[in-house]
Structures are given as C-alpha cells and as structure tokens.
Protein backbone atom coordinates (compact mmCIF):
# COMPACT_ATOMS: atom_id res chain seq x y z
CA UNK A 1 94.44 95.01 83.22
CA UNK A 2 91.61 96.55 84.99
CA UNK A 3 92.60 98.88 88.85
CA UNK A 4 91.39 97.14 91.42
CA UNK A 5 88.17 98.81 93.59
CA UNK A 6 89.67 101.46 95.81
CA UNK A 7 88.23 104.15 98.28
CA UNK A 8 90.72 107.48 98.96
CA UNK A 9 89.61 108.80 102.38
CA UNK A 10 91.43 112.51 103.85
CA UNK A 11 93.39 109.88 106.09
CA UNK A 12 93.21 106.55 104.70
CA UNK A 13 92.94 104.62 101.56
CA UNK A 14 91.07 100.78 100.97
CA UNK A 15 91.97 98.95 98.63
CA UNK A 16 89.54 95.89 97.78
CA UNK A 17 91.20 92.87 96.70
CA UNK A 18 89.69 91.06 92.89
CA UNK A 19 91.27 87.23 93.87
CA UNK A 20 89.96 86.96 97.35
CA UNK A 21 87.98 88.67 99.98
CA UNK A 22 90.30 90.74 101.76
CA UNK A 23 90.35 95.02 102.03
CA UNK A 24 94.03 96.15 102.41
CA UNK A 25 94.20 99.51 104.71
CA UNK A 26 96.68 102.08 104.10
CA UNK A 27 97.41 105.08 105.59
CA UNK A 28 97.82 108.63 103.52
CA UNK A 29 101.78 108.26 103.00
CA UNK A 30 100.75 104.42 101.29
CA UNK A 31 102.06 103.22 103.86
CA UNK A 32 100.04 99.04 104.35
CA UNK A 33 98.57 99.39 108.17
CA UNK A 34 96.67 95.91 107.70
CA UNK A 35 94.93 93.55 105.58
CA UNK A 36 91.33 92.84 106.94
CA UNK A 37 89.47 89.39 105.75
CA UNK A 38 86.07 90.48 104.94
CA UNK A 39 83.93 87.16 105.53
CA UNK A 40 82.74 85.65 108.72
CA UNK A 41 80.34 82.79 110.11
CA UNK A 42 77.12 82.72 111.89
CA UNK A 43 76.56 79.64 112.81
CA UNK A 44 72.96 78.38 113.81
CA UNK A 45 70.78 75.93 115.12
CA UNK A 46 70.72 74.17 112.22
CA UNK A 47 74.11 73.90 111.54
CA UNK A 48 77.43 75.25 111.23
CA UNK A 49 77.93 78.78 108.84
CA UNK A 50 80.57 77.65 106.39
CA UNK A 51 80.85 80.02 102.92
CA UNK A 52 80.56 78.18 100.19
CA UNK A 53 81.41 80.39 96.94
CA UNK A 54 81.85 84.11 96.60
CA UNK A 55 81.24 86.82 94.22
CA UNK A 56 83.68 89.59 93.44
CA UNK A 57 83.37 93.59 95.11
CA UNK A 58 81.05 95.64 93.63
CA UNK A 59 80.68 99.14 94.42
CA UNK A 60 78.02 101.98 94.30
CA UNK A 61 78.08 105.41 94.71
CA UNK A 62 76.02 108.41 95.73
CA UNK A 63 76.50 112.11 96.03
CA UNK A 64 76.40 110.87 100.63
CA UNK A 65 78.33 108.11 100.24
CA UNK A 66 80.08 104.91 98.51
CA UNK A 67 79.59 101.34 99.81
CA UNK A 68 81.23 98.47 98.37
CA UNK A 69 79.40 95.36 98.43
CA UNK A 70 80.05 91.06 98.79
CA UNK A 71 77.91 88.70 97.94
CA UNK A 72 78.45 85.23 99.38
CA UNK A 73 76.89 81.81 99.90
CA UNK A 74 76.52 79.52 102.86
CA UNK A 75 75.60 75.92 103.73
CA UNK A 76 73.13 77.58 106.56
CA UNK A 77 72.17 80.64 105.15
CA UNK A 78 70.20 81.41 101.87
CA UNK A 79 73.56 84.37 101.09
CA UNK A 80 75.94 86.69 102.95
CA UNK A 81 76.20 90.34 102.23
CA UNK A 82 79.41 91.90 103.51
CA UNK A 83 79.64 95.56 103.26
CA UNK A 84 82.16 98.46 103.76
C-alpha cells in the first residue's frame, strides 16, 4: 500500500487524504490539530457551484517550494483547482 501525500514543516505536518478531499493538520509531537475540507463553491449568475467529480492530490516540487494540487469539476465552472 502506497503513503499517503504528506508535507513535514519545522512546526507542522499535512497530511493529504487519497479517499476524499480533506488535509489533516498536525502539530510536531503528531499530535491531529484539525482536519480541513479542501473544496468550496462559487456560485454565479448562471447558476449554483456544485462539484461534480474529483481527481486525487498531486504534488510538485521545486528546490523554493512544494504545492500540492486538486483538480475538480463543476456544474458552473469549466474545473476547480484547489491548492496548498
């Protein structure tokens, strides 16, 4: 079974979740401080935001910094990209 996508900070430590789009924070000791839901609406004009299917976390890396990605789609929207 593969890890699941994780970021170690000096303080902190996300943890990125494979089944559904949440991003459990921990502090340094482990200890869980809260499990964030990643999506969110935007509702328009047109219509109301509602997500329709969702990809699984990917992540990319530099030397300046890591950013783990979301791709999502909407009823309103031609896709959602949530980012941490």
């Amino acid at each position: 079974m593969e890890k699941p996508l994780s970021y170690k900070g000096k303080n902190y430590q996300l943890t990125f979740a494979e089944d559904r789009p949440f991003v459990f924070l921990e502090d340094e000791k482990g200890n869980q401080l809260a499990e964030l839901f990643a999506l969110s609406s935007i509702h328009s004009l047109d219509g109301r935001d509602d997500t329709t299917k969702v990809g699984s976390w990917q992540v990319e890396s530099t030397s300046d910094e890591t950013v783990y990605t979301l791709r999502a789609e909407s009823s309103v929207w031609e896709g959602k990209i949530y980012r941490f």
